[in-house]
PDB file of N, CA and C in Angstrom:
ATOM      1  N   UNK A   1      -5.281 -11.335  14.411  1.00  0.00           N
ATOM      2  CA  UNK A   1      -5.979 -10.463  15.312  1.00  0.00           C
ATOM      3  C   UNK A   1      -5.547  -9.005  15.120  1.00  0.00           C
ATOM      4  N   UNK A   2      -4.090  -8.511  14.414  1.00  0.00           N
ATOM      5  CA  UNK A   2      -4.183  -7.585  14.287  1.00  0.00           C
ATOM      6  C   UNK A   2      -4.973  -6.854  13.323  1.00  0.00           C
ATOM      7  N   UNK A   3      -4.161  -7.203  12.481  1.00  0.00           N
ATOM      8  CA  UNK A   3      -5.153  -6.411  10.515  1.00  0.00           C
ATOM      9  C   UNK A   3      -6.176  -7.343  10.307  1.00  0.00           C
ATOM     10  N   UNK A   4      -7.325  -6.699  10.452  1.00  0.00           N
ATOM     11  CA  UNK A   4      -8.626  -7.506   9.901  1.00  0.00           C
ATOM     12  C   UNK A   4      -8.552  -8.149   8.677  1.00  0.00           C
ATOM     13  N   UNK A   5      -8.888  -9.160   8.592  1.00  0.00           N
ATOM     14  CA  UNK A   5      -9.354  -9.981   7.560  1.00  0.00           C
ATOM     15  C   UNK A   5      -8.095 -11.368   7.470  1.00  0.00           C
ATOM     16  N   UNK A   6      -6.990 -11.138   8.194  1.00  0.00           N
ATOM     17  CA  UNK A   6      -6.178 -12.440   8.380  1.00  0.00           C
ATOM     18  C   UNK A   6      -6.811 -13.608   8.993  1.00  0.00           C
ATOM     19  N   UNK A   7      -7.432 -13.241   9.777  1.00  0.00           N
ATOM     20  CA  UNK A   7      -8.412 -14.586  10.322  1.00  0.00           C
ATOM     21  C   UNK A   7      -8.997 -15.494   9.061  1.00  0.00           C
ATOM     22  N   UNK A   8      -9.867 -14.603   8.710  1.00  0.00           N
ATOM     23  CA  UNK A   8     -10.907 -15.280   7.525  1.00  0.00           C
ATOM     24  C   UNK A   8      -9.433 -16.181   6.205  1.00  0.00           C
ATOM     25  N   UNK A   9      -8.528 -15.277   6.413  1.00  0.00           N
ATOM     26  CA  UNK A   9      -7.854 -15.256   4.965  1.00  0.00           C
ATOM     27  C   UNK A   9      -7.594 -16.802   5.658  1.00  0.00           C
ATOM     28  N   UNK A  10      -6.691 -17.039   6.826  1.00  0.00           N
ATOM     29  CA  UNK A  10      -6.166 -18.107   7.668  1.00  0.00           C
ATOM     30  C   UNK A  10      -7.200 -19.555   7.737  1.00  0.00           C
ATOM     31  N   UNK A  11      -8.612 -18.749   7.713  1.00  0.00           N
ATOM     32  CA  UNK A  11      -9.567 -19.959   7.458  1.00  0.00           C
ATOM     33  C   UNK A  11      -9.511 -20.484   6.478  1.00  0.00           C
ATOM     34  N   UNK A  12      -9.246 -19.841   5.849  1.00  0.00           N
ATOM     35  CA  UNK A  12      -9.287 -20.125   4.116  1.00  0.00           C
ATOM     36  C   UNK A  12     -10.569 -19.843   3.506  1.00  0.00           C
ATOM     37  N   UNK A  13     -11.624 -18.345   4.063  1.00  0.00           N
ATOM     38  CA  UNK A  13     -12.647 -17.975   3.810  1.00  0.00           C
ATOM     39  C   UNK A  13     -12.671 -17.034   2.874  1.00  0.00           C
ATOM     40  N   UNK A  14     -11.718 -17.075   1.412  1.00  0.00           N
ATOM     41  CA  UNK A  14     -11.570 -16.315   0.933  1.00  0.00           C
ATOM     42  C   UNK A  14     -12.294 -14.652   0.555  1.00  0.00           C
ATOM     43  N   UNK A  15     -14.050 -15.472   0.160  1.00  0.00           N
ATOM     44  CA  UNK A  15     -15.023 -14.275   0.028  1.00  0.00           C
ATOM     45  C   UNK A  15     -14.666 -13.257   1.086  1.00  0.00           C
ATOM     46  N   UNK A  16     -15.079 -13.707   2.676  1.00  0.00           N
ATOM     47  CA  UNK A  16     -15.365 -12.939   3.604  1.00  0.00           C
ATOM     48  C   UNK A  16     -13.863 -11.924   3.915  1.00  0.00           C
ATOM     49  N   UNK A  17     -12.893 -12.640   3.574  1.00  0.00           N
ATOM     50  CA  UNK A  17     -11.163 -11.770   3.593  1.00  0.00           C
ATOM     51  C   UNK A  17     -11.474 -10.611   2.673  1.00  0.00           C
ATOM     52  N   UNK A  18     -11.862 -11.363   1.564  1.00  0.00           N
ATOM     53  CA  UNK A  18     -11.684  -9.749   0.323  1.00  0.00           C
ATOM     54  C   UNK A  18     -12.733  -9.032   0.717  1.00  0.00           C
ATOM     55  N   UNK A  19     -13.480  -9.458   1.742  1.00  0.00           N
ATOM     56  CA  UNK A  19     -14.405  -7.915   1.431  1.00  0.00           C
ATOM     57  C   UNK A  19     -14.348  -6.700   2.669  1.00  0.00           C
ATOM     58  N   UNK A  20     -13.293  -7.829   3.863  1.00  0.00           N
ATOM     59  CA  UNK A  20     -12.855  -7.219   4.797  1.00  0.00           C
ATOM     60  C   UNK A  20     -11.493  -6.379   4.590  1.00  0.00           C
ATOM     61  N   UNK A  21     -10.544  -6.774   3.506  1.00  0.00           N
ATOM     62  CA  UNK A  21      -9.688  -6.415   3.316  1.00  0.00           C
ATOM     63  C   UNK A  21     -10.005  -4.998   2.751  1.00  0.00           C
ATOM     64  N   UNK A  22     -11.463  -5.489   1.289  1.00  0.00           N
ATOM     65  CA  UNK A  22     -11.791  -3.792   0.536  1.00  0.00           C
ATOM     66  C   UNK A  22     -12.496  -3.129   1.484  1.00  0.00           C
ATOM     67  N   UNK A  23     -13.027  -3.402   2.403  1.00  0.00           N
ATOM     68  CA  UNK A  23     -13.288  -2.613   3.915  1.00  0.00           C
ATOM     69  C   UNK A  23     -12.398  -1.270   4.337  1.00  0.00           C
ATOM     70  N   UNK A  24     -11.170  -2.139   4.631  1.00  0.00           N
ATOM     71  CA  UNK A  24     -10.164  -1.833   5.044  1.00  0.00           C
ATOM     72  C   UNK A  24      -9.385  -0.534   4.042  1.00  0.00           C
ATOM     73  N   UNK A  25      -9.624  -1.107   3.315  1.00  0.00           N
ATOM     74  CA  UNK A  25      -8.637  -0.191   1.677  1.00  0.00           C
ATOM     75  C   UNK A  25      -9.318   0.906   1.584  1.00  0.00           C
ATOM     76  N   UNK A  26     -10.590   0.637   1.831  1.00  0.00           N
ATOM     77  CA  UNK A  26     -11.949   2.073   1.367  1.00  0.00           C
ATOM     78  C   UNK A  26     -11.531   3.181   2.656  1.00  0.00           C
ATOM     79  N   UNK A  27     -11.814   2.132   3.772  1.00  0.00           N
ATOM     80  CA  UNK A  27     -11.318   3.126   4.971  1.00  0.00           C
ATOM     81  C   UNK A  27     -10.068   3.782   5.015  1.00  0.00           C
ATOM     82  N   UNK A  28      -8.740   2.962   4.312  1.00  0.00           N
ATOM     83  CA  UNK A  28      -7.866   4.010   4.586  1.00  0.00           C
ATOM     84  C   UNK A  28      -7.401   5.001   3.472  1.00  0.00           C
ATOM     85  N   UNK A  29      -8.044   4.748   2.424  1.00  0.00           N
ATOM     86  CA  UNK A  29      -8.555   5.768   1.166  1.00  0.00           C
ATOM     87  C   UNK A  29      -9.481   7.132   1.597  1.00  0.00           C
ATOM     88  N   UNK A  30     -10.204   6.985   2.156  1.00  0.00           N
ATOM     89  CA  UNK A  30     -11.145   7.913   2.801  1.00  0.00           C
ATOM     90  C   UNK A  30     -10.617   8.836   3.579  1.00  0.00           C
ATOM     91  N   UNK A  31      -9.711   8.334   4.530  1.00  0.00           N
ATOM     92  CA  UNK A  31      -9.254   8.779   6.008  1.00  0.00           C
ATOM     93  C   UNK A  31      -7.760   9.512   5.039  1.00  0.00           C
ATOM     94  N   UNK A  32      -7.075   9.384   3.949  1.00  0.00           N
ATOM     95  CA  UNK A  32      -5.874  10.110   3.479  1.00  0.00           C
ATOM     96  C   UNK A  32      -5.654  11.431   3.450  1.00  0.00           C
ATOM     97  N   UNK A  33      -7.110  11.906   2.989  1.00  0.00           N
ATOM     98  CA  UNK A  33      -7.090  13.670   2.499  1.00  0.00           C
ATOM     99  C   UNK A  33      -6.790  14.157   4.039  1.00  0.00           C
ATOM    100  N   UNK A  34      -8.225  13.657   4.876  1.00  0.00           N
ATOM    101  CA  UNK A  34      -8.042  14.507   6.469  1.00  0.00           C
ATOM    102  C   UNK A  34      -7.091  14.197   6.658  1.00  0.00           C
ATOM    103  N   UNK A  35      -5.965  13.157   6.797  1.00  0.00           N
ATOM    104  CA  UNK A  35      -4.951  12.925   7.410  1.00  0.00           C
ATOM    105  C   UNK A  35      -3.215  13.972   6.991  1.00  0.00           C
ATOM    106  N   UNK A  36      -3.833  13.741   5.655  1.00  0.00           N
ATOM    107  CA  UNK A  36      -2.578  14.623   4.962  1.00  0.00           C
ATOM    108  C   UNK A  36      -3.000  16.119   5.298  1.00  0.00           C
ATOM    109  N   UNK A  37      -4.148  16.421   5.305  1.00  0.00           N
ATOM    110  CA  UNK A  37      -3.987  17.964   5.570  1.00  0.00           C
ATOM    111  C   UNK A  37      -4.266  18.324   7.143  1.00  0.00           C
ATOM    112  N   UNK A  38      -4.177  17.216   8.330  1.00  0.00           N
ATOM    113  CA  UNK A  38      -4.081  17.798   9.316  1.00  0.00           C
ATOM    114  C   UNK A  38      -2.726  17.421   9.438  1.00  0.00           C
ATOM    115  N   UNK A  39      -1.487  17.332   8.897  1.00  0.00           N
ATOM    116  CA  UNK A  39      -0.663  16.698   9.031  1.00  0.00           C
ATOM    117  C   UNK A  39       0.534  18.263   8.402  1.00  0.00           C
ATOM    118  N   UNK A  40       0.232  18.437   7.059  1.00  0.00           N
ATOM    119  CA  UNK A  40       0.309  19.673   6.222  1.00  0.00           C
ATOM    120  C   UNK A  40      -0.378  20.970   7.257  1.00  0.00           C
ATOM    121  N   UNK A  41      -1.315  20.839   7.826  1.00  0.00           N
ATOM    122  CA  UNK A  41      -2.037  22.239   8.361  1.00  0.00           C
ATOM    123  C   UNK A  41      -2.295  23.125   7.134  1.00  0.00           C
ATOM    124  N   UNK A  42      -2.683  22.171   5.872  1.00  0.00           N
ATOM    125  CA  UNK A  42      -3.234  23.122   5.300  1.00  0.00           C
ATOM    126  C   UNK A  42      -4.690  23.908   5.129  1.00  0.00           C
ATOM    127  N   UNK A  43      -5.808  22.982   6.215  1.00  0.00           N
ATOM    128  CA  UNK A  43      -6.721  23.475   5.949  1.00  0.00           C
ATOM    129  C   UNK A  43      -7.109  22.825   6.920  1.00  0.00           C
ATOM    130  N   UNK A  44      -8.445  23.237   7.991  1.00  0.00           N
ATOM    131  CA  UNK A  44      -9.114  22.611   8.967  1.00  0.00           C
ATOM    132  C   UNK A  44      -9.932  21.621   8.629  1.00  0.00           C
ATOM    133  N   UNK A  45      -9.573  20.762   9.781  1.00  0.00           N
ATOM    134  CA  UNK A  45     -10.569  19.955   9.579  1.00  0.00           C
ATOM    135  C   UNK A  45     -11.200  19.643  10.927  1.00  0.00           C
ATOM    136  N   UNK A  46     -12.785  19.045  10.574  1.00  0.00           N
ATOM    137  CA  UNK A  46     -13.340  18.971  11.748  1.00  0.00           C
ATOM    138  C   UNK A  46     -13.006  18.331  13.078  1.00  0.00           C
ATOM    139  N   UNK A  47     -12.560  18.401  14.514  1.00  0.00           N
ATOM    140  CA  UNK A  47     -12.250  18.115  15.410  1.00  0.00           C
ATOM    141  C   UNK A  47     -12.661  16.669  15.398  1.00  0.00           C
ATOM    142  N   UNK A  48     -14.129  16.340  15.296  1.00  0.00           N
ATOM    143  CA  UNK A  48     -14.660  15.256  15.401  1.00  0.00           C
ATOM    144  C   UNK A  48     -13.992  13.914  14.471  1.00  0.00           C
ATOM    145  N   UNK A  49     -13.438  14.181  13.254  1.00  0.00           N
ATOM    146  CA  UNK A  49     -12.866  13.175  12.337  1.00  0.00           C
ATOM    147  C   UNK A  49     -11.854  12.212  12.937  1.00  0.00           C
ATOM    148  N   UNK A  50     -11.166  12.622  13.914  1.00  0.00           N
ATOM    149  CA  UNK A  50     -10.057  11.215  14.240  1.00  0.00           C
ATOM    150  C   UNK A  50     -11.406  10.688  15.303  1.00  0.00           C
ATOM    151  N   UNK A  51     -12.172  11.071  15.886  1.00  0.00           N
ATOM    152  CA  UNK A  51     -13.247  10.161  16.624  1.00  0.00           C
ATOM    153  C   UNK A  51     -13.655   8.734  15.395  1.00  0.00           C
ATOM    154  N   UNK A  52     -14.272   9.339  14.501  1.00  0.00           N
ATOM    155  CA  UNK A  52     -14.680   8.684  13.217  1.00  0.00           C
ATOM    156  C   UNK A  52     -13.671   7.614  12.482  1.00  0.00           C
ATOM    157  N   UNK A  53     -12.847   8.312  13.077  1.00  0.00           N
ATOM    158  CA  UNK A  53     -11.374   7.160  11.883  1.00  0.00           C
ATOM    159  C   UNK A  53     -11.422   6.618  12.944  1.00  0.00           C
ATOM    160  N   UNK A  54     -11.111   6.300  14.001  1.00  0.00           N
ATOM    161  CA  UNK A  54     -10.662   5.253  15.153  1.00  0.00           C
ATOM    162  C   UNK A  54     -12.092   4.509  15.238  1.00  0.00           C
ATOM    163  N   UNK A  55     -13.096   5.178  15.095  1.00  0.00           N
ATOM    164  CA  UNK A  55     -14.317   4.121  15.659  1.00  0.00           C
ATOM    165  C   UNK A  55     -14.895   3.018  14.545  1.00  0.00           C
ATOM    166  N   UNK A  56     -14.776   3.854  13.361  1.00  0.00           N
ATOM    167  CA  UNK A  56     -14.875   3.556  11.493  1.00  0.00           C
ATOM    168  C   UNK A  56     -13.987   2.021  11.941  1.00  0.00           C
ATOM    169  N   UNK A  57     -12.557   2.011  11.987  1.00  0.00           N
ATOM    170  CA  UNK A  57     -11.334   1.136  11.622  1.00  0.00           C
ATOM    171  C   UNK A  57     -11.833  -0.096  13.221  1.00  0.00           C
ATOM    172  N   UNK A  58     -12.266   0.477  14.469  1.00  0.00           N
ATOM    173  CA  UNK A  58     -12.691   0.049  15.283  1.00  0.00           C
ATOM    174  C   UNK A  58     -13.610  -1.004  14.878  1.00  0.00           C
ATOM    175  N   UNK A  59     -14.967  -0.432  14.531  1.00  0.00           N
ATOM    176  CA  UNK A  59     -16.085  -1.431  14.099  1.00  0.00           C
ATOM    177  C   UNK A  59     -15.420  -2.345  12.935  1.00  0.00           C
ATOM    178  N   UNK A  60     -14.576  -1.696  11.682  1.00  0.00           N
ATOM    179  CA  UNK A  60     -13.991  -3.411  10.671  1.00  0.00           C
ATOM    180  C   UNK A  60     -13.645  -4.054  11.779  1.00  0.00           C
ATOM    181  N   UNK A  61     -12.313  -3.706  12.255  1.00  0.00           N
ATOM    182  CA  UNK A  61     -11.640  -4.649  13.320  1.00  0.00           C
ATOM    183  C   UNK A  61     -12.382  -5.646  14.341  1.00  0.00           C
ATOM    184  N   UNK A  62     -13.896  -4.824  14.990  1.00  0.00           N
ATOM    185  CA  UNK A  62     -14.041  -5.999  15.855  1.00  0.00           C
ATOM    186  C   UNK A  62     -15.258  -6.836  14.872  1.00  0.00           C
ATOM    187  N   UNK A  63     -15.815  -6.620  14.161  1.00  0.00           N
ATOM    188  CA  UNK A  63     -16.642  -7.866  13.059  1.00  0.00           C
ATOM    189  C   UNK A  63     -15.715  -8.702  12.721  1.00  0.00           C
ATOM    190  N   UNK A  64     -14.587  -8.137  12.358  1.00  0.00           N
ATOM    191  CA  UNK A  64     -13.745  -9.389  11.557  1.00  0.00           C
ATOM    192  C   UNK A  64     -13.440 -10.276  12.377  1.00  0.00           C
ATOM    193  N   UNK A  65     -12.789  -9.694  13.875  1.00  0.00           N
ATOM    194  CA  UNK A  65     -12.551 -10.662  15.190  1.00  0.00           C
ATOM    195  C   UNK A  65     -14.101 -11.483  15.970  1.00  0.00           C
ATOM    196  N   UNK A  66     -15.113 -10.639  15.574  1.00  0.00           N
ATOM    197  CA  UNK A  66     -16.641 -11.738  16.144  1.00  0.00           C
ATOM    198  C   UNK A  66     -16.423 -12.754  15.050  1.00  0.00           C
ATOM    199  N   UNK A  67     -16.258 -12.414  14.122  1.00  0.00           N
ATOM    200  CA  UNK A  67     -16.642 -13.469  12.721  1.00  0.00           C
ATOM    201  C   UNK A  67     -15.660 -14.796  12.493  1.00  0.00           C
ATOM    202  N   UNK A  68     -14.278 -14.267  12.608  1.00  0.00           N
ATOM    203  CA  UNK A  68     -13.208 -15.165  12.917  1.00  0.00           C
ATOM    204  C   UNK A  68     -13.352 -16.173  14.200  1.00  0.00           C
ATOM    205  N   UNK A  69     -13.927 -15.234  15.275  1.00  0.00           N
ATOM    206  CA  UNK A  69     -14.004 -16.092  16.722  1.00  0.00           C
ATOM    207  C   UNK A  69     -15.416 -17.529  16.180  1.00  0.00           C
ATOM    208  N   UNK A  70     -16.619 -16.971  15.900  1.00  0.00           N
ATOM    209  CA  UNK A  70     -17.799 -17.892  15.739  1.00  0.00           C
ATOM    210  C   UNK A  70     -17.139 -18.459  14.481  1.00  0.00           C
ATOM    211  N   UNK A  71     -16.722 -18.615  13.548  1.00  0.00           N
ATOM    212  CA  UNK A  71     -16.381 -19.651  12.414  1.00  0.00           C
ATOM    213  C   UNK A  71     -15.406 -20.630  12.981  1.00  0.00           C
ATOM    214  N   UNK A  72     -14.238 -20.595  14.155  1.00  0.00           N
ATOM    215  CA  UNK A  72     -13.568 -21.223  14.675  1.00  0.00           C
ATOM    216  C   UNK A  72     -14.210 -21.805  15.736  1.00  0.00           C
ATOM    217  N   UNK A  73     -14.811 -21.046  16.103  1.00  0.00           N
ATOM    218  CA  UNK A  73     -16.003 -21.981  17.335  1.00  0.00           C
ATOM    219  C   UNK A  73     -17.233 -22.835  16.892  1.00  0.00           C
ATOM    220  N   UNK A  74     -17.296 -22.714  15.364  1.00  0.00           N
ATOM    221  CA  UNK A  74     -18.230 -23.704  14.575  1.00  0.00           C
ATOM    222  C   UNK A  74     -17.190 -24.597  13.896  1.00  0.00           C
ATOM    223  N   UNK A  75     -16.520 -24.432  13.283  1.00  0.00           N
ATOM    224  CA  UNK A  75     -15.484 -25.527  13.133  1.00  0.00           C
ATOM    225  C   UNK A  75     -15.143 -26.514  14.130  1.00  0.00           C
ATOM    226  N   UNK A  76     -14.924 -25.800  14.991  1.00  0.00           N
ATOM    227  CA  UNK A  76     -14.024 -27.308  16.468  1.00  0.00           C
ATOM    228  C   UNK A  76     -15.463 -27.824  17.031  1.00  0.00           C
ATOM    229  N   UNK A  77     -16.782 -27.563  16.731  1.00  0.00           N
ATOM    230  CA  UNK A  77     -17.496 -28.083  17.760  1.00  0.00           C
ATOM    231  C   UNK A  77     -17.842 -29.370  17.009  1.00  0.00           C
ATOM    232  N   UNK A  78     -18.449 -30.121  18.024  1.00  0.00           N
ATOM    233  CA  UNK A  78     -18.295 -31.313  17.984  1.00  0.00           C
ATOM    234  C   UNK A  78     -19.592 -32.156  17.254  1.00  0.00           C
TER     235      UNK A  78
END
């Protein structure tokens, strides 16, 4: 439930892990430059961007937890 894509990995849903995981990798590849240079103050960046990184990492996080929840709730049913 924390780092997306352990669920799937835990199912043993391999496909759906790696693509949540390269999800994950893209997003925090993306999010490095703004981060290092609001961090450095070397150069502005738009106010709005940590909205975007939290909501970006938000939406992986809760698909991976709908997707994990309904594959475990199709598994146990009867």
């Amino acid at each position: 439930m924390i780092f997306p894509g352990l669920g799937q990995l835990r199912q043993q849903r391999l496909g759906i892990a790696m693509i949540t995981f390269a999800c994950v990798a893209s997003w925090v590849l993306q999010m490095m430059g703004p981060l290092i240079a609001i961090v450095r103050r070397t150069s502005e960046v738009h106010p709005i961007l940590p909205v975007v990184a939290v909501s970006g990492y938000a939406f992986i996080w809760g698909v991976s937890l709908v997707d994990t929840y309904l594959a475990a709730r199709a598994e146990n049913a009867p």
